[in-house]
PDB file of N, CA and C in Angstrom:
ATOM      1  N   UNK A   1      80.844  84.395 208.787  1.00  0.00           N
ATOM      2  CA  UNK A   1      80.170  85.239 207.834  1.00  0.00           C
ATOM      3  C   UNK A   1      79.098  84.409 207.132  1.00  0.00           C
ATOM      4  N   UNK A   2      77.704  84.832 207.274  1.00  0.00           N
ATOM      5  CA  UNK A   2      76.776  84.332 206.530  1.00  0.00           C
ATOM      6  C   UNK A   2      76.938  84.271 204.953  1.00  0.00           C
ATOM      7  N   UNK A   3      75.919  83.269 204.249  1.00  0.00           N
ATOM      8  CA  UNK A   3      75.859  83.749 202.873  1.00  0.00           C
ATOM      9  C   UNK A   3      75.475  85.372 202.312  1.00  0.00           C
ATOM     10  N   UNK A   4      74.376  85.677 203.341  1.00  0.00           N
ATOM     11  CA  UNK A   4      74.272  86.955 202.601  1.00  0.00           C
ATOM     12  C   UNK A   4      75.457  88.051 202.828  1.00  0.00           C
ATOM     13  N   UNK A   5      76.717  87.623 203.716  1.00  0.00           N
ATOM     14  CA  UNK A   5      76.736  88.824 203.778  1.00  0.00           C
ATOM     15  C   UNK A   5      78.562  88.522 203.096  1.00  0.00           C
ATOM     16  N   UNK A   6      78.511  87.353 202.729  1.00  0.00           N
ATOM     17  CA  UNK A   6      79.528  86.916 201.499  1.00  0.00           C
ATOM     18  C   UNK A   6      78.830  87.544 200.018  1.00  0.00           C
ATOM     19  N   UNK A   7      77.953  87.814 200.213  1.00  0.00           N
ATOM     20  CA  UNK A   7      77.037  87.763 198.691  1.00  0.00           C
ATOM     21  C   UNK A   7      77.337  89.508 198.623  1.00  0.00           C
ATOM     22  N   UNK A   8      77.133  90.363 199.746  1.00  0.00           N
ATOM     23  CA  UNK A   8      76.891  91.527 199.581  1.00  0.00           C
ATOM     24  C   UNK A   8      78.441  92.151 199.429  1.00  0.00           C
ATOM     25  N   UNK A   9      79.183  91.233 200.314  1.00  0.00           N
ATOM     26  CA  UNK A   9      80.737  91.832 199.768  1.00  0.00           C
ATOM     27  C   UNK A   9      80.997  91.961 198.982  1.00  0.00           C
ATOM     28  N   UNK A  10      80.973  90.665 197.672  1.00  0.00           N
ATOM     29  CA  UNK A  10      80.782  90.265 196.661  1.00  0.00           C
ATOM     30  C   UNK A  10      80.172  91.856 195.517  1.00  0.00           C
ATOM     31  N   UNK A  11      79.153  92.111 195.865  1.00  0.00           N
ATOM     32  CA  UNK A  11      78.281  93.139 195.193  1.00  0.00           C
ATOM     33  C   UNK A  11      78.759  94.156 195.547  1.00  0.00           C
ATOM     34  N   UNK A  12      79.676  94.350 196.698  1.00  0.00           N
ATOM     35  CA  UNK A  12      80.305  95.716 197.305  1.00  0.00           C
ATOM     36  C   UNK A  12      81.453  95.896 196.345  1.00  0.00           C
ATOM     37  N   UNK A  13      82.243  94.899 196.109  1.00  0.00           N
ATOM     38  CA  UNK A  13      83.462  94.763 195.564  1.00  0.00           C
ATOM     39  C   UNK A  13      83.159  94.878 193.717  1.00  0.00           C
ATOM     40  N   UNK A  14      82.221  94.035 193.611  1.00  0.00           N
ATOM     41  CA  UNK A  14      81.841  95.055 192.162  1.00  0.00           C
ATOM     42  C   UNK A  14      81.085  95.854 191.714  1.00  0.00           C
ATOM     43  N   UNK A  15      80.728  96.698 192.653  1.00  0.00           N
ATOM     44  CA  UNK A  15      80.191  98.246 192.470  1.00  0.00           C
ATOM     45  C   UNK A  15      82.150  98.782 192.059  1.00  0.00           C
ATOM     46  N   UNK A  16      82.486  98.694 192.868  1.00  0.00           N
ATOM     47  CA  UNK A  16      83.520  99.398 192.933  1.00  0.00           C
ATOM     48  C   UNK A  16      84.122  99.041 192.011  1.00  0.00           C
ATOM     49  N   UNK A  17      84.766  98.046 191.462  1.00  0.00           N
ATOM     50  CA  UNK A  17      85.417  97.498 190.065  1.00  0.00           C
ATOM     51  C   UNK A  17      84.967  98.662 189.172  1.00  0.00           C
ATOM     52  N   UNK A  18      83.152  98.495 189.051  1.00  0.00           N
ATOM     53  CA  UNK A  18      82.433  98.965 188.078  1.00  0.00           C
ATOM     54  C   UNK A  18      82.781 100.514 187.808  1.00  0.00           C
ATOM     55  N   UNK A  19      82.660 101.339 189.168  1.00  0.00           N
ATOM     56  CA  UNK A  19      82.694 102.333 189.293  1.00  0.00           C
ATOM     57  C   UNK A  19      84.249 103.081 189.069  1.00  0.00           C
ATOM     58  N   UNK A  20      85.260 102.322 188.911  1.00  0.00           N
ATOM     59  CA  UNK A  20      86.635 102.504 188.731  1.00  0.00           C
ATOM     60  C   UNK A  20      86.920 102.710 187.333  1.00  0.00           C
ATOM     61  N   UNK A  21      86.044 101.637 186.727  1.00  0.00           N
ATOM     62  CA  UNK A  21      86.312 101.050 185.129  1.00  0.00           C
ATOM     63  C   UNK A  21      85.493 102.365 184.485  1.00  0.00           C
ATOM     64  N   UNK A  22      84.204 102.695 185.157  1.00  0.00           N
ATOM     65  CA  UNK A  22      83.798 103.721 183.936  1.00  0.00           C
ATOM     66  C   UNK A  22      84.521 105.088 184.502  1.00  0.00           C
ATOM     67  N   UNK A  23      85.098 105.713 185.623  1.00  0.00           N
ATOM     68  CA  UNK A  23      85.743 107.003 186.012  1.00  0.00           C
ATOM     69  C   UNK A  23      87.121 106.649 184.783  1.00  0.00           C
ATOM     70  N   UNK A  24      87.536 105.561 185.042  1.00  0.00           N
ATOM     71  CA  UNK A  24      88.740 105.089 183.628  1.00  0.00           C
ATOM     72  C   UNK A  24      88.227 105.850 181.826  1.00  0.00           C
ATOM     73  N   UNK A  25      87.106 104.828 182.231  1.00  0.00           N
ATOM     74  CA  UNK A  25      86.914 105.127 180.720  1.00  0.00           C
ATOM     75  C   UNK A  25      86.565 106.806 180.444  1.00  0.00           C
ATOM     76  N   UNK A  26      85.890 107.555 181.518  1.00  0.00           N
ATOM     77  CA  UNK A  26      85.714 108.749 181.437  1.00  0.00           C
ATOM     78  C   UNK A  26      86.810 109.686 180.777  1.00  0.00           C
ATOM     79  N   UNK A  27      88.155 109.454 181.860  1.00  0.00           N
ATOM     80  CA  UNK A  27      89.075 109.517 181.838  1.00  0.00           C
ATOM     81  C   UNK A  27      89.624 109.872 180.220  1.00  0.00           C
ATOM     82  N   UNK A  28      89.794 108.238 180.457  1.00  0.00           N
ATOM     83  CA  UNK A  28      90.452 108.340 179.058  1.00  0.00           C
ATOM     84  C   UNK A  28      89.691 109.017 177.724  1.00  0.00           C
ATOM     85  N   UNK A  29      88.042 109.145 178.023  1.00  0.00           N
ATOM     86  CA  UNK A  29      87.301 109.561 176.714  1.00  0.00           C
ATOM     87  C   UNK A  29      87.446 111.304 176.672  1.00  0.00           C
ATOM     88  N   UNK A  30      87.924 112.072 177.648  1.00  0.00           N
ATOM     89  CA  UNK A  30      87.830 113.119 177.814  1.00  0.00           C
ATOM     90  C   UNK A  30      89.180 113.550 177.431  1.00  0.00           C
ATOM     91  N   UNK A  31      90.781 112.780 177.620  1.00  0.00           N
ATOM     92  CA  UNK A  31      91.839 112.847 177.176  1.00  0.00           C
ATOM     93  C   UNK A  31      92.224 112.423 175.522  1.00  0.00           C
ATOM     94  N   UNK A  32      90.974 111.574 175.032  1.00  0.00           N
ATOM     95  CA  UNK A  32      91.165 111.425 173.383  1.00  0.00           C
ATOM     96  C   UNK A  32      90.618 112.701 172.772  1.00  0.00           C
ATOM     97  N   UNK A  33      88.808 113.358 173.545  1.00  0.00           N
ATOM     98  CA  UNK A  33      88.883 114.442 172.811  1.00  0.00           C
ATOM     99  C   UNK A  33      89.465 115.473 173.097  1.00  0.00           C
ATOM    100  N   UNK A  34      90.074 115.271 173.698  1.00  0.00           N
ATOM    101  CA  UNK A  34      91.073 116.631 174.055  1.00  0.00           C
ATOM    102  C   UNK A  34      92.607 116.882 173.221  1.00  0.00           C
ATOM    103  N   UNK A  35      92.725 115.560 172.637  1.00  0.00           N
ATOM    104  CA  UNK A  35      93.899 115.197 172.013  1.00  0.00           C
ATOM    105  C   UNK A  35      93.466 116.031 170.612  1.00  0.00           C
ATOM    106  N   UNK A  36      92.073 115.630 170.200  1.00  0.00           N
ATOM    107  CA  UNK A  36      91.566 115.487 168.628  1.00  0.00           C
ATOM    108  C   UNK A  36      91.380 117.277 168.537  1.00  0.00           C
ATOM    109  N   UNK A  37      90.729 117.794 170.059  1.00  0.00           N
ATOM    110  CA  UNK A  37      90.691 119.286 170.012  1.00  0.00           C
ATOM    111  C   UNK A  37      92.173 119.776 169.553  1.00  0.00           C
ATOM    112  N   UNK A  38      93.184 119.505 170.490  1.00  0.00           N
ATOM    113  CA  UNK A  38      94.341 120.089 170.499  1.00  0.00           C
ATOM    114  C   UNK A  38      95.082 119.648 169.013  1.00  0.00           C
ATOM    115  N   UNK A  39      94.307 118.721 168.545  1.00  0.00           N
ATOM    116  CA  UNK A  39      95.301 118.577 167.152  1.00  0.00           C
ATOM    117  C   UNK A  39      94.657 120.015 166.076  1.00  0.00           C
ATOM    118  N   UNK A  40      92.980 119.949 166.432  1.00  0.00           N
ATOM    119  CA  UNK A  40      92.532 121.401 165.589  1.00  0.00           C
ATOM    120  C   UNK A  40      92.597 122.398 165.439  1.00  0.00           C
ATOM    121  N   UNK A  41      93.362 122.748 166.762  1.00  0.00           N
ATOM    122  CA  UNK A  41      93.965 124.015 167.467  1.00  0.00           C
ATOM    123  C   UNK A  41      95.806 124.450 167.394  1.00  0.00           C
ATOM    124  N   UNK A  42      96.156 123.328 166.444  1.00  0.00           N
ATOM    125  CA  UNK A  42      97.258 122.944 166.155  1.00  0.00           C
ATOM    126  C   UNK A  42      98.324 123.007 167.144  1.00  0.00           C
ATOM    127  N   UNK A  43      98.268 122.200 168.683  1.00  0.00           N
ATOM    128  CA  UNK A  43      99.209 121.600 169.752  1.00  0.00           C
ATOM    129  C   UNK A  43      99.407 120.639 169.221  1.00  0.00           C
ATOM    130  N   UNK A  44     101.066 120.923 169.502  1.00  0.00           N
ATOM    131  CA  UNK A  44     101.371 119.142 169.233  1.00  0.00           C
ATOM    132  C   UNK A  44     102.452 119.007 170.475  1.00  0.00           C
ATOM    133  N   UNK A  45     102.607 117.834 170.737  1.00  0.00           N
ATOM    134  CA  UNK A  45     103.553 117.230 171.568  1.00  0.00           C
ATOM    135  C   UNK A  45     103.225 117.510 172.521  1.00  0.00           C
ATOM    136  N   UNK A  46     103.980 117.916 173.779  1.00  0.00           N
ATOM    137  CA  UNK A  46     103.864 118.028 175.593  1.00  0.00           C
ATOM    138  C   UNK A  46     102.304 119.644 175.263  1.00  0.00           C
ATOM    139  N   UNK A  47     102.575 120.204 174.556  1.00  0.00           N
ATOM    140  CA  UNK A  47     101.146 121.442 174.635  1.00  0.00           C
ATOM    141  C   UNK A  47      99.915 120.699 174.649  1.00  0.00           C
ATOM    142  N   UNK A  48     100.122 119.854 173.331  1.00  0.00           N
ATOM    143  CA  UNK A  48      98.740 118.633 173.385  1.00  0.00           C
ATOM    144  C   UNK A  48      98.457 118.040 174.544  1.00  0.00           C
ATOM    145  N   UNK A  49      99.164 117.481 174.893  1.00  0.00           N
ATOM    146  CA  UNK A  49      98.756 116.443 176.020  1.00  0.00           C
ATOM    147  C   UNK A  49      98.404 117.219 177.328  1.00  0.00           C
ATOM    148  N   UNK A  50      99.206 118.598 177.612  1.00  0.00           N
ATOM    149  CA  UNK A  50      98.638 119.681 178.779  1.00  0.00           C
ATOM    150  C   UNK A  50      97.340 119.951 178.141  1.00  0.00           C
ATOM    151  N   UNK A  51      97.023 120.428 176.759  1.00  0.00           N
ATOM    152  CA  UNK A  51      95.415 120.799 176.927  1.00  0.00           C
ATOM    153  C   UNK A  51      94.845 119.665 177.092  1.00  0.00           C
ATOM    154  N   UNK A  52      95.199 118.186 176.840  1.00  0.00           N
ATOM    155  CA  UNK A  52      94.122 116.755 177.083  1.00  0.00           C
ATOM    156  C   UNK A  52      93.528 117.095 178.371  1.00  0.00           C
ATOM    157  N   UNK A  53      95.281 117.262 179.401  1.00  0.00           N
ATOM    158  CA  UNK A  53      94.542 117.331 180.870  1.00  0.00           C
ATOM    159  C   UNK A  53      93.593 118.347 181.291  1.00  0.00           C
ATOM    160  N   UNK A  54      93.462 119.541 180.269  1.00  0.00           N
ATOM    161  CA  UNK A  54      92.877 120.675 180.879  1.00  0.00           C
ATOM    162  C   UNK A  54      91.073 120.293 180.573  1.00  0.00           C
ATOM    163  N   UNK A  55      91.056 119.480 179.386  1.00  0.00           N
ATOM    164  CA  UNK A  55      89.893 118.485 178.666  1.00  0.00           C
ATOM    165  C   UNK A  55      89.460 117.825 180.315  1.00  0.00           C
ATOM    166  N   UNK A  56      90.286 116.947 180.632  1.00  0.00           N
ATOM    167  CA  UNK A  56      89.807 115.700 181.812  1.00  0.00           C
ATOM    168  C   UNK A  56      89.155 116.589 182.757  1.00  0.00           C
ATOM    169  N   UNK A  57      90.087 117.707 183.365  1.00  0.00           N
ATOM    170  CA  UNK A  57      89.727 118.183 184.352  1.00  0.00           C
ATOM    171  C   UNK A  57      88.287 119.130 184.571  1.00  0.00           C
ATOM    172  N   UNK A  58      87.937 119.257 183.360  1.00  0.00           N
ATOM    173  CA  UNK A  58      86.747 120.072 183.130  1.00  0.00           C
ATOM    174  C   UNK A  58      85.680 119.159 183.628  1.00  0.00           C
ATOM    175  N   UNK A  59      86.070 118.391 183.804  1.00  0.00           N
ATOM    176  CA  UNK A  59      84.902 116.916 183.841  1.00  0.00           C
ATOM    177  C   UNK A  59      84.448 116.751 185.039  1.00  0.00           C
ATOM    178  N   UNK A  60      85.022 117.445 185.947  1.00  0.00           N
ATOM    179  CA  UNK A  60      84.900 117.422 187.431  1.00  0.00           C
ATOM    180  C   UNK A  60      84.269 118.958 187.840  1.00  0.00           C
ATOM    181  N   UNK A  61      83.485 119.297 186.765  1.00  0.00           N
ATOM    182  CA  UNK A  61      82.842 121.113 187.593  1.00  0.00           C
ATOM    183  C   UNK A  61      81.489 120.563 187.618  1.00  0.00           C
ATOM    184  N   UNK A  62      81.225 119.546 186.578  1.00  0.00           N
ATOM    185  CA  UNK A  62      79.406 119.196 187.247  1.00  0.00           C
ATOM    186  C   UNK A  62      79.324 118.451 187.053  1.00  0.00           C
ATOM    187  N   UNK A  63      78.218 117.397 187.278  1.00  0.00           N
ATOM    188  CA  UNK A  63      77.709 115.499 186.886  1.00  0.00           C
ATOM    189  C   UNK A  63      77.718 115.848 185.092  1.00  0.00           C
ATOM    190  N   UNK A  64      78.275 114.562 184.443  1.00  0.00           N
ATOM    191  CA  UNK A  64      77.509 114.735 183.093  1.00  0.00           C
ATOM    192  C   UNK A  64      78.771 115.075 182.561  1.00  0.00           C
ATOM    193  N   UNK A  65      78.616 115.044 181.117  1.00  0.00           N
ATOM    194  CA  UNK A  65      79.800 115.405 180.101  1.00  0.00           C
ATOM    195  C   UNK A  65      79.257 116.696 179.788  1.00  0.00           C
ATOM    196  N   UNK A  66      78.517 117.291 179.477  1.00  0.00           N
ATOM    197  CA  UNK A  66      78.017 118.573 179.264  1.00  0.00           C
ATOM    198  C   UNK A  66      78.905 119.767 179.332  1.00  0.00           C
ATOM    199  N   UNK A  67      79.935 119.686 180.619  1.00  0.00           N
ATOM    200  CA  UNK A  67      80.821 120.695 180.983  1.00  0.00           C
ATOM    201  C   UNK A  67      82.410 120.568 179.895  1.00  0.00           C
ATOM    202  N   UNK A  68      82.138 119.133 179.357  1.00  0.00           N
ATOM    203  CA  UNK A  68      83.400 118.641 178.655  1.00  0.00           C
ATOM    204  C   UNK A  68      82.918 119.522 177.305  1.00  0.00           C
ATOM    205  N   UNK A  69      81.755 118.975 176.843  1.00  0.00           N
ATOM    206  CA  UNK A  69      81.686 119.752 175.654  1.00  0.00           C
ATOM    207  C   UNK A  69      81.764 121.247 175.164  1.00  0.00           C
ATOM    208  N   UNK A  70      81.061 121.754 176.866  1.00  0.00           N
ATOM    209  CA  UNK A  70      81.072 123.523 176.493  1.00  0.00           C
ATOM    210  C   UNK A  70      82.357 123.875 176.376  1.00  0.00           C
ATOM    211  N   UNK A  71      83.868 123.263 176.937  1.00  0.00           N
ATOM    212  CA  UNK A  71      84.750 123.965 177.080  1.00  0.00           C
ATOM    213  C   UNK A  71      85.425 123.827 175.568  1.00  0.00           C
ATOM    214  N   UNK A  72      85.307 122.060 175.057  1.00  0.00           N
ATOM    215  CA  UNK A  72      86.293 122.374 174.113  1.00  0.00           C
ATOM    216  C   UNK A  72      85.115 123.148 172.389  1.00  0.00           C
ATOM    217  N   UNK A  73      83.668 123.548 173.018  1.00  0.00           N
ATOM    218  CA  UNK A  73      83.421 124.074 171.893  1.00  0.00           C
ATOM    219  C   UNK A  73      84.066 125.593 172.501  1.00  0.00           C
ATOM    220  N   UNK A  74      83.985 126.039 173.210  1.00  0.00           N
ATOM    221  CA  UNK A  74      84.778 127.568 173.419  1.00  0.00           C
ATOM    222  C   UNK A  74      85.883 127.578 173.014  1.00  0.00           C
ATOM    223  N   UNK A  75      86.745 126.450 173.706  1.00  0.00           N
ATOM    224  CA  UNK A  75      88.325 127.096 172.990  1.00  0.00           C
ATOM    225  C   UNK A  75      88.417 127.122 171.506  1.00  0.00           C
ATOM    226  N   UNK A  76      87.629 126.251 170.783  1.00  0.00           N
ATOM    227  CA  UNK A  76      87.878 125.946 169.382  1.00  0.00           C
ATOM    228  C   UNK A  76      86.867 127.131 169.059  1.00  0.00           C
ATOM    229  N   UNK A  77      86.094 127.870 169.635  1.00  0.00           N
ATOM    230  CA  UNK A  77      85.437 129.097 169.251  1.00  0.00           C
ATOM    231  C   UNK A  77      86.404 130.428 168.945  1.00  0.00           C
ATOM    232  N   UNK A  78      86.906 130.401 170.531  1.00  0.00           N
ATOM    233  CA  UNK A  78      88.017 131.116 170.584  1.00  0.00           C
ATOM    234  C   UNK A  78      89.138 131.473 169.747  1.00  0.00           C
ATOM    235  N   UNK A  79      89.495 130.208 169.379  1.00  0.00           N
ATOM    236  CA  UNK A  79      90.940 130.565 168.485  1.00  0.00           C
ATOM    237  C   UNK A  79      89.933 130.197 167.063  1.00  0.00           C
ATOM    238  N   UNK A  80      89.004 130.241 166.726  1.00  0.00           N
ATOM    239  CA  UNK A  80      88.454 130.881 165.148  1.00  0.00           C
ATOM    240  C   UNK A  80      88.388 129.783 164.217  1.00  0.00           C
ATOM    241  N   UNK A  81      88.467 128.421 165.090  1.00  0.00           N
ATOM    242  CA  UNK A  81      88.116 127.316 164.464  1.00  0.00           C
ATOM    243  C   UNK A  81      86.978 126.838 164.397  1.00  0.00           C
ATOM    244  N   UNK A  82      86.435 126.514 163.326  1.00  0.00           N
ATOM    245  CA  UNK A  82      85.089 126.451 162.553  1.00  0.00           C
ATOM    246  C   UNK A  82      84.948 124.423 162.585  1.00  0.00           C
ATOM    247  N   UNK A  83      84.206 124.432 163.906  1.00  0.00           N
ATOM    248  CA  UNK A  83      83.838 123.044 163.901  1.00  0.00           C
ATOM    249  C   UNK A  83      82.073 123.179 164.785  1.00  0.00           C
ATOM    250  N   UNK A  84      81.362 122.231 164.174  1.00  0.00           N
ATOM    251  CA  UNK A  84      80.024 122.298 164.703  1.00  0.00           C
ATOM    252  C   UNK A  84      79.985 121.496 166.095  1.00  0.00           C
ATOM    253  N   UNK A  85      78.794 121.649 166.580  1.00  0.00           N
ATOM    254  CA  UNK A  85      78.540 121.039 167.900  1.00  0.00           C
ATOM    255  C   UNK A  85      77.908 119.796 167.818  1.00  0.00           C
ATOM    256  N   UNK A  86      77.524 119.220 166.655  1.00  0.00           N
ATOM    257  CA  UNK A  86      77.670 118.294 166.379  1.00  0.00           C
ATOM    258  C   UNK A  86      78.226 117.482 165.859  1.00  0.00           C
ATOM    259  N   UNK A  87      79.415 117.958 165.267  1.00  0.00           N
ATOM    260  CA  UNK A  87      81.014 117.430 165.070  1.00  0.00           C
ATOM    261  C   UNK A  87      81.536 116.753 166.354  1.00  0.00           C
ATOM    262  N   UNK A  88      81.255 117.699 166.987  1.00  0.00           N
ATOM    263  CA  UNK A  88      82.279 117.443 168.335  1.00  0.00           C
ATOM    264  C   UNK A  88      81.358 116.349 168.855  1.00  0.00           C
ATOM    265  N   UNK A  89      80.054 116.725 169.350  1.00  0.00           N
ATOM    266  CA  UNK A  89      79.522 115.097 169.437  1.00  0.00           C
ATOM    267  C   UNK A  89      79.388 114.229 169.136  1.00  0.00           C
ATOM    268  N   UNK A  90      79.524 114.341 168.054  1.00  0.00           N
ATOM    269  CA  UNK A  90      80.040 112.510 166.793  1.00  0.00           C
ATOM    270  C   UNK A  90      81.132 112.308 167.284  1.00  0.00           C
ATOM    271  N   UNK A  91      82.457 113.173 167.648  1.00  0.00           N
ATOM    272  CA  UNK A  91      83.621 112.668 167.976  1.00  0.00           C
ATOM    273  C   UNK A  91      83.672 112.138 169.108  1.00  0.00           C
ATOM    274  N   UNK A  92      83.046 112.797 170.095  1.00  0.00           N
ATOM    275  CA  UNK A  92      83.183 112.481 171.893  1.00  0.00           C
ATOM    276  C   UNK A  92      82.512 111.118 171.725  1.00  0.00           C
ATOM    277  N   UNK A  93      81.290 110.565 170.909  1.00  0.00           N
ATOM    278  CA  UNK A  93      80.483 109.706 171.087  1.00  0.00           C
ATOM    279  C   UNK A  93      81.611 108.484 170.255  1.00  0.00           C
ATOM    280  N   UNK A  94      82.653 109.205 169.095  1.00  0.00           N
ATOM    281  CA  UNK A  94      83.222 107.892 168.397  1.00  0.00           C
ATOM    282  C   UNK A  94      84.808 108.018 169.878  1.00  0.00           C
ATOM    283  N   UNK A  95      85.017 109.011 170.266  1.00  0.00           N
ATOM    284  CA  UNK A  95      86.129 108.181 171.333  1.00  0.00           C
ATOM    285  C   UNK A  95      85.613 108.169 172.668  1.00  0.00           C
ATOM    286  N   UNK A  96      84.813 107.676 173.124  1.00  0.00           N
ATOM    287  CA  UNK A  96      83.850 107.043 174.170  1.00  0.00           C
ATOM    288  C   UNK A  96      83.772 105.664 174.038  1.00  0.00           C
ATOM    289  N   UNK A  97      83.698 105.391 172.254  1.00  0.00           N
ATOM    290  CA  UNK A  97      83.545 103.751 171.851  1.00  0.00           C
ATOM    291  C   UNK A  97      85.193 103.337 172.054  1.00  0.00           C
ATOM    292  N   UNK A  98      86.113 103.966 171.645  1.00  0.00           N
ATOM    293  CA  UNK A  98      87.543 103.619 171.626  1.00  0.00           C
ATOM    294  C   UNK A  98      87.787 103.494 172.979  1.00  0.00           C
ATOM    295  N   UNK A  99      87.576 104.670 173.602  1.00  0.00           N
ATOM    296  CA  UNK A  99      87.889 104.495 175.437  1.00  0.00           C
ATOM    297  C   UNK A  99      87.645 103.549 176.032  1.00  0.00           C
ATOM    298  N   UNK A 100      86.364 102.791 175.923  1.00  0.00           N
ATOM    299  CA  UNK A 100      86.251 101.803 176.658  1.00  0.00           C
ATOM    300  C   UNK A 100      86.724 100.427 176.007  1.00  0.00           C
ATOM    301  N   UNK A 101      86.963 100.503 174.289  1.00  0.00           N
ATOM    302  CA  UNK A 101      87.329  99.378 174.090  1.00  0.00           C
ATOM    303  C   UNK A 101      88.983  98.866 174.659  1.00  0.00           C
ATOM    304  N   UNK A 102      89.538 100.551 174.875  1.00  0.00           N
ATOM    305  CA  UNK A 102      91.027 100.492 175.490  1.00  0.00           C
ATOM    306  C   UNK A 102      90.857 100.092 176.921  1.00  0.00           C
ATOM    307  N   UNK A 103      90.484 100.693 177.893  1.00  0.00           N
ATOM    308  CA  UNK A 103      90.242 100.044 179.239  1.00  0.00           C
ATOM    309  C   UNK A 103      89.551  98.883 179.101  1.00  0.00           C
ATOM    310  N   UNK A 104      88.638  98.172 178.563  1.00  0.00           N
ATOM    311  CA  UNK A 104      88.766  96.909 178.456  1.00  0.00           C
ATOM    312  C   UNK A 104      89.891  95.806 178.183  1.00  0.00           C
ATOM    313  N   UNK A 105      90.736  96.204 177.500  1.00  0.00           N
ATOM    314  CA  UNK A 105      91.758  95.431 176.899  1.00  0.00           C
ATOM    315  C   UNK A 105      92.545  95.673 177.608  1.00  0.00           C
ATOM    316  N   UNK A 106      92.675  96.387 178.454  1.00  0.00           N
ATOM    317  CA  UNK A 106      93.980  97.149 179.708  1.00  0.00           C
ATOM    318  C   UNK A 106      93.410  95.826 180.810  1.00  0.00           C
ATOM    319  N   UNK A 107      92.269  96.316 181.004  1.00  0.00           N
ATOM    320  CA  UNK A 107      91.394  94.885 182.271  1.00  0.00           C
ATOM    321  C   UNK A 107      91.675  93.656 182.172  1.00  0.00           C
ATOM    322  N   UNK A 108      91.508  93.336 180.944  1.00  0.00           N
ATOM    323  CA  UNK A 108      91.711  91.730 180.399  1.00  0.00           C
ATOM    324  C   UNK A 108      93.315  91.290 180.396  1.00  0.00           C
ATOM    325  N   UNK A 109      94.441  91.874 180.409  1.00  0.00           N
ATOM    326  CA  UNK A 109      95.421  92.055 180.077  1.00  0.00           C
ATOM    327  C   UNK A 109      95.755  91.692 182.191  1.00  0.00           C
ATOM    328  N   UNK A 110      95.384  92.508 182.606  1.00  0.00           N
ATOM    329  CA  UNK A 110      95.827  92.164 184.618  1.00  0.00           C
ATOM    330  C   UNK A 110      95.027  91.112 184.719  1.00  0.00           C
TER     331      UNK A 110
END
């Protein structure tokens, strides 16, 4: 195996790291606001954590967080809770900072 093509493995292998670590952090940033929704909507326990997942999974209908936000501003529309759309984006944007500081510390830790 040449240098370059030690070099490109190398770059193959951390695309992929890279690309693991932010689907993680996605992950997890879409399961905190889903937590913070379901606490406004007053779920608690195993209900909470089923709407987190119903939060994650929204995340997968188009590229982009965009689809995360329309859903949990509907449900919190829905059940007659009075939160702005820029509430919710201060929040997604403050557990986005937590998400990754947690999958970082999860990384460093293996």
């Amino acid at each position: 195996m040449t240098t370059f093509d030690k070099r490109e493995k190398a770059e193959e292998k951390k695309f992929a790291l890279s690309s693991e670590a932010a689907f993680k952090v996605n992950a997890r940033r879409n399961k905190l606001l889903g937590l913070w929704v379901a606490e406004l909507l007053g779920l608690h326990g195993t209900e909470a954590e089923a709407y987190a997942k119903t939060v994650v999974m929204a995340d997968f209908d188009e590229p982009g967080h965009e689809d995360v936000i329309r859903k949990v501003t509907r449900d919190l529309k829905a059940k007659g809770v009075t939160t702005s759309e820029d509430d919710i984006r201060r929040k997604f944007d403050s557990v986005a900072r937590v998400a990754h500081e947690q999958v970082e510390a999860e990384a460093a830790k293996n």
